[in-house]
N, C-alpha and C. Protein backbone atom coordinates (compact mmCIF):
# COMPACT_ATOMS: atom_id res chain seq x y z
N UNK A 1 0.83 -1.18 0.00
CA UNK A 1 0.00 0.00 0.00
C UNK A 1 0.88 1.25 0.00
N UNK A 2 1.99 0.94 0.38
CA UNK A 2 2.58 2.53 0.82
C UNK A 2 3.64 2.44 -0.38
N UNK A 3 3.49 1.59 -1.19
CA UNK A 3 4.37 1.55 -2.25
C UNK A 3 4.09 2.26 -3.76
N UNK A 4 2.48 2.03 -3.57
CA UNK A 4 1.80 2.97 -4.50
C UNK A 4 1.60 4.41 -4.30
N UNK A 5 1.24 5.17 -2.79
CA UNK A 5 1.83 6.26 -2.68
C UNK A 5 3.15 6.86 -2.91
N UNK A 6 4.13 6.06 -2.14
CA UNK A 6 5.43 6.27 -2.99
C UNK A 6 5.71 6.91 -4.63
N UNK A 7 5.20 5.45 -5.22
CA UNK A 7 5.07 5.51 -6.35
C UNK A 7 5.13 6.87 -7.34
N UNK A 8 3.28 7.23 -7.29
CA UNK A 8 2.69 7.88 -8.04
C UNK A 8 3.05 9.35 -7.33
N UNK A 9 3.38 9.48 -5.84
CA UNK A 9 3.68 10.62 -5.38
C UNK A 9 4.77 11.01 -6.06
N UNK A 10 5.93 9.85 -6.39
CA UNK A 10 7.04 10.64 -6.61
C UNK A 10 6.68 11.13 -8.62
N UNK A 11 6.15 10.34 -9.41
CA UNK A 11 5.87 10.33 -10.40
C UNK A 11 4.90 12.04 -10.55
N UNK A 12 4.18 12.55 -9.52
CA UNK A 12 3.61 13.63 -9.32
C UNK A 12 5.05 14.78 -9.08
N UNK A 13 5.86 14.43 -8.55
CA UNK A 13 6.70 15.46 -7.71
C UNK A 13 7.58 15.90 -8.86
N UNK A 14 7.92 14.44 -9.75
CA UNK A 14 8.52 14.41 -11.14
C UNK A 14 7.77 15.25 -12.16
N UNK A 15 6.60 15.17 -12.47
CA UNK A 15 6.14 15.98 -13.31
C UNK A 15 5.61 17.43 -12.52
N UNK A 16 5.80 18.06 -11.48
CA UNK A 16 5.61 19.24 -10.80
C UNK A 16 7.36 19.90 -11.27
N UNK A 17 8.13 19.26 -10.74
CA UNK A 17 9.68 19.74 -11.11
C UNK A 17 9.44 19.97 -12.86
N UNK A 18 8.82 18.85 -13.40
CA UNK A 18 8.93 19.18 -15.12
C UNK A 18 8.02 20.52 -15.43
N UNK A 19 7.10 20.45 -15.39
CA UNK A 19 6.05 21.73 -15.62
C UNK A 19 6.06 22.72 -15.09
N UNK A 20 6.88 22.98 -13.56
CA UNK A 20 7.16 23.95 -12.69
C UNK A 20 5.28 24.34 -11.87
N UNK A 21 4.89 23.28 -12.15
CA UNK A 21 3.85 23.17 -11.15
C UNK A 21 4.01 23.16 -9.68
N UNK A 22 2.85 23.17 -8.60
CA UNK A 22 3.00 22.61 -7.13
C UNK A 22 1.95 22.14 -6.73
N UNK A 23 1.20 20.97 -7.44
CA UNK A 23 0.02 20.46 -7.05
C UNK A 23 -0.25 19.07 -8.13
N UNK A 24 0.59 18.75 -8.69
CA UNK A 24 0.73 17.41 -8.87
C UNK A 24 1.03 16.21 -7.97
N UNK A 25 1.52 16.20 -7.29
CA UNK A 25 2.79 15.51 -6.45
C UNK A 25 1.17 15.14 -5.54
N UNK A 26 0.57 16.25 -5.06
CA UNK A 26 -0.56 15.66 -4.49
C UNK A 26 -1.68 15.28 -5.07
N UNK A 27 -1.70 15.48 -6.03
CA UNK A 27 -2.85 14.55 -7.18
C UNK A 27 -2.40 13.15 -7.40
N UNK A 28 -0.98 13.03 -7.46
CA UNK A 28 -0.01 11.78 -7.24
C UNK A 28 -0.38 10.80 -6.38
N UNK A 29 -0.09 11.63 -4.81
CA UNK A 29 -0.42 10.89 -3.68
C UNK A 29 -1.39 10.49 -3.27
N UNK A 30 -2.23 11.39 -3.94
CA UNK A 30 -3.89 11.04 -4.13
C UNK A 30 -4.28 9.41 -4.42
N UNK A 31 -3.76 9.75 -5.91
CA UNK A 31 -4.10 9.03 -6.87
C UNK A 31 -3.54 7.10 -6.29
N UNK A 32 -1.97 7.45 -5.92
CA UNK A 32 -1.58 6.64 -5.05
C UNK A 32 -2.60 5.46 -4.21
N UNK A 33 -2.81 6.48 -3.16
CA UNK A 33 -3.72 6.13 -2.00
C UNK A 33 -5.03 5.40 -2.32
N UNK A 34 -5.65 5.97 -3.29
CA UNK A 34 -6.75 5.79 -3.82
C UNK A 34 -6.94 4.41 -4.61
N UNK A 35 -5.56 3.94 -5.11
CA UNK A 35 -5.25 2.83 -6.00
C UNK A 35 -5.38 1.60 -4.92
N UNK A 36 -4.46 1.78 -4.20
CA UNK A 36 -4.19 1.00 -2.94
C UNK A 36 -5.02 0.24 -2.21
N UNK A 37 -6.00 1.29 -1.74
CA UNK A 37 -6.86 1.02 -1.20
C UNK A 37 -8.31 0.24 -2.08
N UNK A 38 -7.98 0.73 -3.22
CA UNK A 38 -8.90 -0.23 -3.92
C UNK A 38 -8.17 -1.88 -4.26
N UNK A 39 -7.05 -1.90 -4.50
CA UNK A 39 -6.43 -2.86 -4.31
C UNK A 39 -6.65 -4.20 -3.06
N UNK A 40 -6.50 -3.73 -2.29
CA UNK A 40 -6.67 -4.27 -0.70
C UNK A 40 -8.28 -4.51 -0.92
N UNK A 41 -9.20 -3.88 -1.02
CA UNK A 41 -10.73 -4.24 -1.25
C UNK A 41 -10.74 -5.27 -2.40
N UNK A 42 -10.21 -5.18 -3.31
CA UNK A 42 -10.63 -6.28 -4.27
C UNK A 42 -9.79 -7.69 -3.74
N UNK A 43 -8.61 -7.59 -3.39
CA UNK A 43 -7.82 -8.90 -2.77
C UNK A 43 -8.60 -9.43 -2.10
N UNK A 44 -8.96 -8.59 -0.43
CA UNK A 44 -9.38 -9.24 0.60
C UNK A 44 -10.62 -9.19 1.02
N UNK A 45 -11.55 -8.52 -0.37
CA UNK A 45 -12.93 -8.49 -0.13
C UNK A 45 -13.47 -7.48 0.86
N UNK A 46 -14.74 -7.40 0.73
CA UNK A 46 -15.30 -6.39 1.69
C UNK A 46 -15.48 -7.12 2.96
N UNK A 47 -16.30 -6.59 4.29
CA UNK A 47 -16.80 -7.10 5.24
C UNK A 47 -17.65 -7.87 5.23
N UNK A 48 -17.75 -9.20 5.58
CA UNK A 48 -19.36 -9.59 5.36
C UNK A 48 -20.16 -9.28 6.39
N UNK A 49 -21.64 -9.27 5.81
CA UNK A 49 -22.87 -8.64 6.55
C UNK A 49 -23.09 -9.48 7.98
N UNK A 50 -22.93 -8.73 9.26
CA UNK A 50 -23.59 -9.08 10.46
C UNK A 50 -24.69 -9.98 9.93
N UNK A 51 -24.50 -11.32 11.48
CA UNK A 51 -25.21 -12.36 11.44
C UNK A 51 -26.92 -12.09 11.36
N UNK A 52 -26.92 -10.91 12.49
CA UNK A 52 -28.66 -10.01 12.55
C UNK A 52 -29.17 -9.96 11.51
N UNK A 53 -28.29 -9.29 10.54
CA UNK A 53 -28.94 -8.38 8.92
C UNK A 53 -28.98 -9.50 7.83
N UNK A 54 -29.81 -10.76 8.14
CA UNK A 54 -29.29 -11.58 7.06
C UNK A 54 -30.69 -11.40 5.85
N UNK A 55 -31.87 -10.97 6.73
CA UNK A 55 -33.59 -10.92 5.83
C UNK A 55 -34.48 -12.01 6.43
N UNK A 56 -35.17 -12.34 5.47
CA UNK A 56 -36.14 -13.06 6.43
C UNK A 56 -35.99 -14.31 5.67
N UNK A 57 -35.06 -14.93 5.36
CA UNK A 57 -34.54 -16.03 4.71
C UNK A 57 -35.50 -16.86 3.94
N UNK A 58 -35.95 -16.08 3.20
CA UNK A 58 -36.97 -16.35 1.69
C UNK A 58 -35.93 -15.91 0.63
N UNK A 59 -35.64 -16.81 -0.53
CA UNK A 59 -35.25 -16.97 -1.50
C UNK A 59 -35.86 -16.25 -2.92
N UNK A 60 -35.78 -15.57 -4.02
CA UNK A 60 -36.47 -14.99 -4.51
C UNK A 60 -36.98 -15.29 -5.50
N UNK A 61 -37.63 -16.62 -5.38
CA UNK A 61 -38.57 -17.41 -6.15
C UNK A 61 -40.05 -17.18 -4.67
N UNK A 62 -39.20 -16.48 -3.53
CA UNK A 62 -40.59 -16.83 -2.41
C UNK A 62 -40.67 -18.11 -1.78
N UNK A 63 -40.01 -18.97 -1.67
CA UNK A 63 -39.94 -20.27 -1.36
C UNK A 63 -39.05 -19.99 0.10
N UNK A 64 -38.98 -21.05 0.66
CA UNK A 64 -38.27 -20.52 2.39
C UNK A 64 -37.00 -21.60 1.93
N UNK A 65 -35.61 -20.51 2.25
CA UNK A 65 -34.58 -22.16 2.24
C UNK A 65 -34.73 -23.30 3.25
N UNK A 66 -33.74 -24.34 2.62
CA UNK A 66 -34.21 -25.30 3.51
C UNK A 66 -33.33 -24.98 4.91
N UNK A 67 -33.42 -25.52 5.55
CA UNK A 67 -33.22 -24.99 7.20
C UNK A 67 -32.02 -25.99 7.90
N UNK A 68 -31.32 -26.27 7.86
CA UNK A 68 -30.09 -27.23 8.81
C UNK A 68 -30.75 -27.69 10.42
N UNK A 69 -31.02 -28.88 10.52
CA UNK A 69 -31.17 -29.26 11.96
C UNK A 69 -30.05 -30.31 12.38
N UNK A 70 -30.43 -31.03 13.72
CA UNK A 70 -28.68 -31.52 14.30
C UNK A 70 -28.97 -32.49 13.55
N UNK A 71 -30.45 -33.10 13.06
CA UNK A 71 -30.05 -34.70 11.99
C UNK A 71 -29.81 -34.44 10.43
N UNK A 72 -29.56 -32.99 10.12
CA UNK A 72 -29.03 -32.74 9.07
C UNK A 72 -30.30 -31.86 8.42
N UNK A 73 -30.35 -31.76 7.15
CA UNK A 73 -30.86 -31.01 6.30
C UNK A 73 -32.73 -31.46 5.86
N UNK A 74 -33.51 -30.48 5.82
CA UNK A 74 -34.84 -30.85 5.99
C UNK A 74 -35.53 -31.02 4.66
């Protein structure tokens, strides 16, 4: 993650020195950060949803799934 800030920061700081700009370098680090972090979300996925928030476990044909008991499946 901090390799892509690196990165694109310095690639920003590089083209601020070329153009004689001072606001690349942070469009850079921006851009960086922003990569990264989407990176890390697509690898390791989002959060999954609390056990509470699951619905009312109807399927969307309207049918109820089938249900797990201790002698197995109903």
């Amino acid at each position: 993650m901090l390799s892509g800030i690196i990165v694109w920061g310095g690639v920003g700081l590089l083209l601020d020195r070329w153009w004689g700009t001072s606001f690349v370098a942070l469009i850079g680090v921006l851009l960086g950060l922003t990569v990264a972090i989407y990176l890390v979300v697509v690898k390791y996925g989002a959060v999954p949803p609390a056990e509470g928030a699951r619905g009312t476990g109807s399927s969307q044909a309207g049918r109820r799934r089938p249900t797990r008991t201790q002698k197995g499946q109903r």
